[in-house]
PDB file of N, CA and C in Angstrom:
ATOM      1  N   UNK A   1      44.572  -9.301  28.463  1.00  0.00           N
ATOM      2  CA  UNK A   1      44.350  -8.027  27.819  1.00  0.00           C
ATOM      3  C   UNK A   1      45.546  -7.096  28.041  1.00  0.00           C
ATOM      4  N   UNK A   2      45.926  -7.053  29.228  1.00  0.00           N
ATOM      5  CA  UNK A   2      47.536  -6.349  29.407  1.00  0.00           C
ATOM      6  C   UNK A   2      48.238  -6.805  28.433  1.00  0.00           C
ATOM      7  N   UNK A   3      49.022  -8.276  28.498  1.00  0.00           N
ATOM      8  CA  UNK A   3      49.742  -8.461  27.366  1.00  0.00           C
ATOM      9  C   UNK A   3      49.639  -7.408  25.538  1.00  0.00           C
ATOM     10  N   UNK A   4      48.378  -7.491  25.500  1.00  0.00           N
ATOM     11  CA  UNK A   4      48.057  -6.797  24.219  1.00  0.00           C
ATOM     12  C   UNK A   4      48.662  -5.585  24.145  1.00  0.00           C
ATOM     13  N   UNK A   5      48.428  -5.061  25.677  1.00  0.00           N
ATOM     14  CA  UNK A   5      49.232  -3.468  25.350  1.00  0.00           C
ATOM     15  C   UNK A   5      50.432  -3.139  25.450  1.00  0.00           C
ATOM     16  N   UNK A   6      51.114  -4.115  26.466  1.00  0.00           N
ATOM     17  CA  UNK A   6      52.303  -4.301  26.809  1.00  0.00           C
ATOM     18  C   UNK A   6      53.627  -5.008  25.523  1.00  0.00           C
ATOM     19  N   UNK A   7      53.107  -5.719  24.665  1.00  0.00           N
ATOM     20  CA  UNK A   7      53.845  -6.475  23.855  1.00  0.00           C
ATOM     21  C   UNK A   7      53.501  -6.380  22.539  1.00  0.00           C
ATOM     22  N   UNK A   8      52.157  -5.885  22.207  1.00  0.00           N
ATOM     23  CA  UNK A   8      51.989  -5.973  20.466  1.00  0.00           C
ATOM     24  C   UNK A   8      52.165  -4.444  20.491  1.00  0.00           C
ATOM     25  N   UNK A   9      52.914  -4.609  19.110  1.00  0.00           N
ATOM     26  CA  UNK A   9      52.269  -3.315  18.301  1.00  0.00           C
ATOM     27  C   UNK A   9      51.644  -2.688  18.240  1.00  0.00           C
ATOM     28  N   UNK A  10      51.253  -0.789  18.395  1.00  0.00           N
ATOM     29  CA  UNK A  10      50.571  -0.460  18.837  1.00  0.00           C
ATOM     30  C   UNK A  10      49.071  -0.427  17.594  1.00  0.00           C
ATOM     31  N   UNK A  11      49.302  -0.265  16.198  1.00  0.00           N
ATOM     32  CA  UNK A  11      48.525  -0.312  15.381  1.00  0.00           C
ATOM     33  C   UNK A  11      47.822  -2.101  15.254  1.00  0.00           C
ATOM     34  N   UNK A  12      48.520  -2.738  15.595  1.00  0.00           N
ATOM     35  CA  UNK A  12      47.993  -4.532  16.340  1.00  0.00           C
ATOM     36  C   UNK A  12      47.138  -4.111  16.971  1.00  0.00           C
ATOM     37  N   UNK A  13      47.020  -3.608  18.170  1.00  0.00           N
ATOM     38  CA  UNK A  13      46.264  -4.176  19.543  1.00  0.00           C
ATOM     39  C   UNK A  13      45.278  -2.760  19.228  1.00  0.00           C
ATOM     40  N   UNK A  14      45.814  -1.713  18.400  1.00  0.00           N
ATOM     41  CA  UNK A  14      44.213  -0.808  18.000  1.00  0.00           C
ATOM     42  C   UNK A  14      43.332  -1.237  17.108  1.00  0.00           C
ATOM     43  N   UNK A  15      43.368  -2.557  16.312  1.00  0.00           N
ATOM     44  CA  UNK A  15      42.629  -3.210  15.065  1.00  0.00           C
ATOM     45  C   UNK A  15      42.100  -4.493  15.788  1.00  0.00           C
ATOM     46  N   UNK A  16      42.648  -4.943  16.269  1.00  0.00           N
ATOM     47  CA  UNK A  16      42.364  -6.075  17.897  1.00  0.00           C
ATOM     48  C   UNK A  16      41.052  -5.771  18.542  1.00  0.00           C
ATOM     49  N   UNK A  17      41.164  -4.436  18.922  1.00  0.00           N
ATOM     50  CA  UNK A  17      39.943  -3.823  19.507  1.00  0.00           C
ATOM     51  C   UNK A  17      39.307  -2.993  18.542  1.00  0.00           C
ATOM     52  N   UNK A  18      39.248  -2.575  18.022  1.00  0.00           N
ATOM     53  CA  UNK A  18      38.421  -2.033  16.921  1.00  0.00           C
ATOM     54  C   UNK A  18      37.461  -3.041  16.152  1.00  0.00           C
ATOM     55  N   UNK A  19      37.792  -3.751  15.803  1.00  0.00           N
ATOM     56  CA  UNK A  19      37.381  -4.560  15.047  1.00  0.00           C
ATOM     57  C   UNK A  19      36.072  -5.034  15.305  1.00  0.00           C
ATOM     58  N   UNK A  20      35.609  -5.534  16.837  1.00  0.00           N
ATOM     59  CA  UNK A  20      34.497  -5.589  16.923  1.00  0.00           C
ATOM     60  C   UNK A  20      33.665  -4.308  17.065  1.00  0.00           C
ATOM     61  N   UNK A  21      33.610  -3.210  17.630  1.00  0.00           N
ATOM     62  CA  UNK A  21      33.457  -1.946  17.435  1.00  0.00           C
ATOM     63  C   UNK A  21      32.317  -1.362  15.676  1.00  0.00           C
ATOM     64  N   UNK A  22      33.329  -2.233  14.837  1.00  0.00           N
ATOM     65  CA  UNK A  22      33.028  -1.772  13.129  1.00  0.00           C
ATOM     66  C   UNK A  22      31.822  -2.788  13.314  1.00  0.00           C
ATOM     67  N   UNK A  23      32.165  -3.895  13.252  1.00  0.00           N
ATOM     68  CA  UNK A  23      31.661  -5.253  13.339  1.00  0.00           C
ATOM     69  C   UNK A  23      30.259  -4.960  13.372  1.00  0.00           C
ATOM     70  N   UNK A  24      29.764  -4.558  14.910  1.00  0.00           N
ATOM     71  CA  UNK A  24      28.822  -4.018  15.623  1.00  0.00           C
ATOM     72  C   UNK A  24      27.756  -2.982  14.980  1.00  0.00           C
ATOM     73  N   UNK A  25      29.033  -1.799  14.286  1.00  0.00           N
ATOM     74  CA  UNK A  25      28.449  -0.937  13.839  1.00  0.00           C
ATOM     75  C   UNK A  25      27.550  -0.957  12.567  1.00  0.00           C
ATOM     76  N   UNK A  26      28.723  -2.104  12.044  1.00  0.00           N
ATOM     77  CA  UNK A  26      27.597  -2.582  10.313  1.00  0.00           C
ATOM     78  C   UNK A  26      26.832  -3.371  10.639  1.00  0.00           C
ATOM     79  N   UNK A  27      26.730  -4.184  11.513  1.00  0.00           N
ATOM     80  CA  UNK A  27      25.247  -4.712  11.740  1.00  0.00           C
ATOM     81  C   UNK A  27      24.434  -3.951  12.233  1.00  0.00           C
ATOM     82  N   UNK A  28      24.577  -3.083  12.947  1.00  0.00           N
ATOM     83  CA  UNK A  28      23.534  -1.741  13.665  1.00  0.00           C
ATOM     84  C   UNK A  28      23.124  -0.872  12.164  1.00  0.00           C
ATOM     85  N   UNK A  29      23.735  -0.579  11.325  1.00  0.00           N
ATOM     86  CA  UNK A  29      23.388  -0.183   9.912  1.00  0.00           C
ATOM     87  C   UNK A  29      22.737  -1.009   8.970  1.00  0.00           C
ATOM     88  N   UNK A  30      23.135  -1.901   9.237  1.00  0.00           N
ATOM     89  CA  UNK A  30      22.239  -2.763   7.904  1.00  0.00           C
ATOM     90  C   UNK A  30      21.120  -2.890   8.947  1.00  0.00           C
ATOM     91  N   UNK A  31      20.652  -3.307   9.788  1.00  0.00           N
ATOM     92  CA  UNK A  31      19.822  -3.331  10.618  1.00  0.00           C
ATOM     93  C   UNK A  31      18.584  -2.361  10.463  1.00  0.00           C
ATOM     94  N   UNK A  32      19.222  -1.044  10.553  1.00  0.00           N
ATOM     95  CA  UNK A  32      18.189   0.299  10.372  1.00  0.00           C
ATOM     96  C   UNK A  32      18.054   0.602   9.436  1.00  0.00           C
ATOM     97  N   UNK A  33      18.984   0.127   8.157  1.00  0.00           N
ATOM     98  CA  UNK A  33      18.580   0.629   7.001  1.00  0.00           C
ATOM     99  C   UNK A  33      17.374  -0.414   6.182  1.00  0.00           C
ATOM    100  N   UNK A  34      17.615  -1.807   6.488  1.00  0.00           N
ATOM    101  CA  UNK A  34      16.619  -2.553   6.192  1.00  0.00           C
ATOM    102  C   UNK A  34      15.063  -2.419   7.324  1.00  0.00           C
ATOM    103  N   UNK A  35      15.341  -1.714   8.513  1.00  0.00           N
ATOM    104  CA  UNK A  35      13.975  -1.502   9.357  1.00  0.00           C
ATOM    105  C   UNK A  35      13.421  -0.507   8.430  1.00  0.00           C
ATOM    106  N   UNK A  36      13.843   0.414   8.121  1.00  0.00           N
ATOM    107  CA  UNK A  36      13.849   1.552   7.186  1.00  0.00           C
ATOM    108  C   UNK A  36      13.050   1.726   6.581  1.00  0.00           C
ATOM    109  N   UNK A  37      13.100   0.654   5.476  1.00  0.00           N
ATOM    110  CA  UNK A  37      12.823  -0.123   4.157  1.00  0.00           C
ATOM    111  C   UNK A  37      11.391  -0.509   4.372  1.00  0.00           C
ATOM    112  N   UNK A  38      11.462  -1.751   5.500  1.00  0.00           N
ATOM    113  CA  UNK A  38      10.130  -1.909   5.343  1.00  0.00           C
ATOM    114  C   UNK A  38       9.264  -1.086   6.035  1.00  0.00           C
ATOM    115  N   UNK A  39       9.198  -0.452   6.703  1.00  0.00           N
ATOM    116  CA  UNK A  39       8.210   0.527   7.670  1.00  0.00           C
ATOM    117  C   UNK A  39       7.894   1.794   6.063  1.00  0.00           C
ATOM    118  N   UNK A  40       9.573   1.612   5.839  1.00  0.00           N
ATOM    119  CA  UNK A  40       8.733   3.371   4.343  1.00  0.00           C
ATOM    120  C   UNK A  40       7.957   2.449   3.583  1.00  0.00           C
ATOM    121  N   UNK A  41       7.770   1.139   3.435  1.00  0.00           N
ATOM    122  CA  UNK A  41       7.024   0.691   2.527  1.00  0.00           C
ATOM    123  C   UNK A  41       5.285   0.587   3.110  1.00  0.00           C
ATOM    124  N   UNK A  42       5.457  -0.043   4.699  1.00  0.00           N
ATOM    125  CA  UNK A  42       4.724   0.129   4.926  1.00  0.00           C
ATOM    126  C   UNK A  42       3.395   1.385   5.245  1.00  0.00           C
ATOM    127  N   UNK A  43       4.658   2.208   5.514  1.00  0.00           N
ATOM    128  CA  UNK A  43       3.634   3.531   5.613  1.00  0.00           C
ATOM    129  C   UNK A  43       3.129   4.661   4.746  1.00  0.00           C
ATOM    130  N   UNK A  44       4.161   4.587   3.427  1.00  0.00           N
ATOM    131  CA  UNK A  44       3.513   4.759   2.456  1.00  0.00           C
ATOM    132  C   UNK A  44       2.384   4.054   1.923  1.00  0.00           C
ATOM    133  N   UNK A  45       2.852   2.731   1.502  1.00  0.00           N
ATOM    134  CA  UNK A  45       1.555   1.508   1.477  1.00  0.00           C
ATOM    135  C   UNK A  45       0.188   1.868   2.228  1.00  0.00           C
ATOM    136  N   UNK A  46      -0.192   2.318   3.827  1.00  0.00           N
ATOM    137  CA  UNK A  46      -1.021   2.671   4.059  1.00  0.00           C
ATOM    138  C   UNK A  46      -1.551   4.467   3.837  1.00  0.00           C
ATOM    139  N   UNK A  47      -1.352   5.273   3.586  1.00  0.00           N
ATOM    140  CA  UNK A  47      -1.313   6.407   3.205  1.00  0.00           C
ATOM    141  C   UNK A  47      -1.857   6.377   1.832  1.00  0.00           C
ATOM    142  N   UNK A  48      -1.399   5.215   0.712  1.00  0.00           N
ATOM    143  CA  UNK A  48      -2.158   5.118  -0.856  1.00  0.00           C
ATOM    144  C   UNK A  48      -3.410   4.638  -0.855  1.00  0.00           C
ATOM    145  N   UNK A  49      -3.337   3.938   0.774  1.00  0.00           N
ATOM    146  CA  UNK A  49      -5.117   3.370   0.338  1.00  0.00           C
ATOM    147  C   UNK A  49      -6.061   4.306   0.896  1.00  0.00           C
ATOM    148  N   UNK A  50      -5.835   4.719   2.225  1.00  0.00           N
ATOM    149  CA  UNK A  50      -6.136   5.521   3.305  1.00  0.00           C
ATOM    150  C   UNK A  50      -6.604   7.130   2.652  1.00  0.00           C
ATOM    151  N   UNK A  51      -5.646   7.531   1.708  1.00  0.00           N
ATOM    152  CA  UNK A  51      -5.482   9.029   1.426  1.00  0.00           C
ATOM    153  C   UNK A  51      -4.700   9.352  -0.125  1.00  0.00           C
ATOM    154  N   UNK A  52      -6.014   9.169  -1.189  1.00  0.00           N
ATOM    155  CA  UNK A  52      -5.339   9.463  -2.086  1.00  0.00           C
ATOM    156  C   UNK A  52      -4.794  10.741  -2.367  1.00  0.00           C
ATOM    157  N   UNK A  53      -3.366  10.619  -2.490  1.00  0.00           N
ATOM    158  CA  UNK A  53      -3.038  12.162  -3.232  1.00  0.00           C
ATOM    159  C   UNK A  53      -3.001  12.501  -4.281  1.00  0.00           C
ATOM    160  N   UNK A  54      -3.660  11.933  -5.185  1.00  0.00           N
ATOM    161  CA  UNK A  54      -3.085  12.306  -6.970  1.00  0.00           C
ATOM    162  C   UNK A  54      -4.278  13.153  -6.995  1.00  0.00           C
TER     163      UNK A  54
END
């Protein structure tokens, strides 16, 4: 890991480490946005049978 800082490029060894960082982050997003998804389906879904609002 020294080497990295010591010898590459500094925009190299910041995309080096970054990279998993993003990586991480779009799976943590698609993650919550599809938990999201199904829970609003689900809890609307129970609320239409439970409690009509029209």
């Amino acid at each position: 890991m020294n080497d990295l800082f010591e010898k590459a490029p500094i925009p190299k060894a910041y995309f080096h480490l970054a990279l998993p960082v993003v990586l991480g982050m779009v799976a943590s997003m698609i993650y919550n946005l599809a938990d999201t998804f199904f829970v609003a389906q689900n809890v609307f879904g129970y609320f239409d049978i439970r409690f009509d609002f029209s």
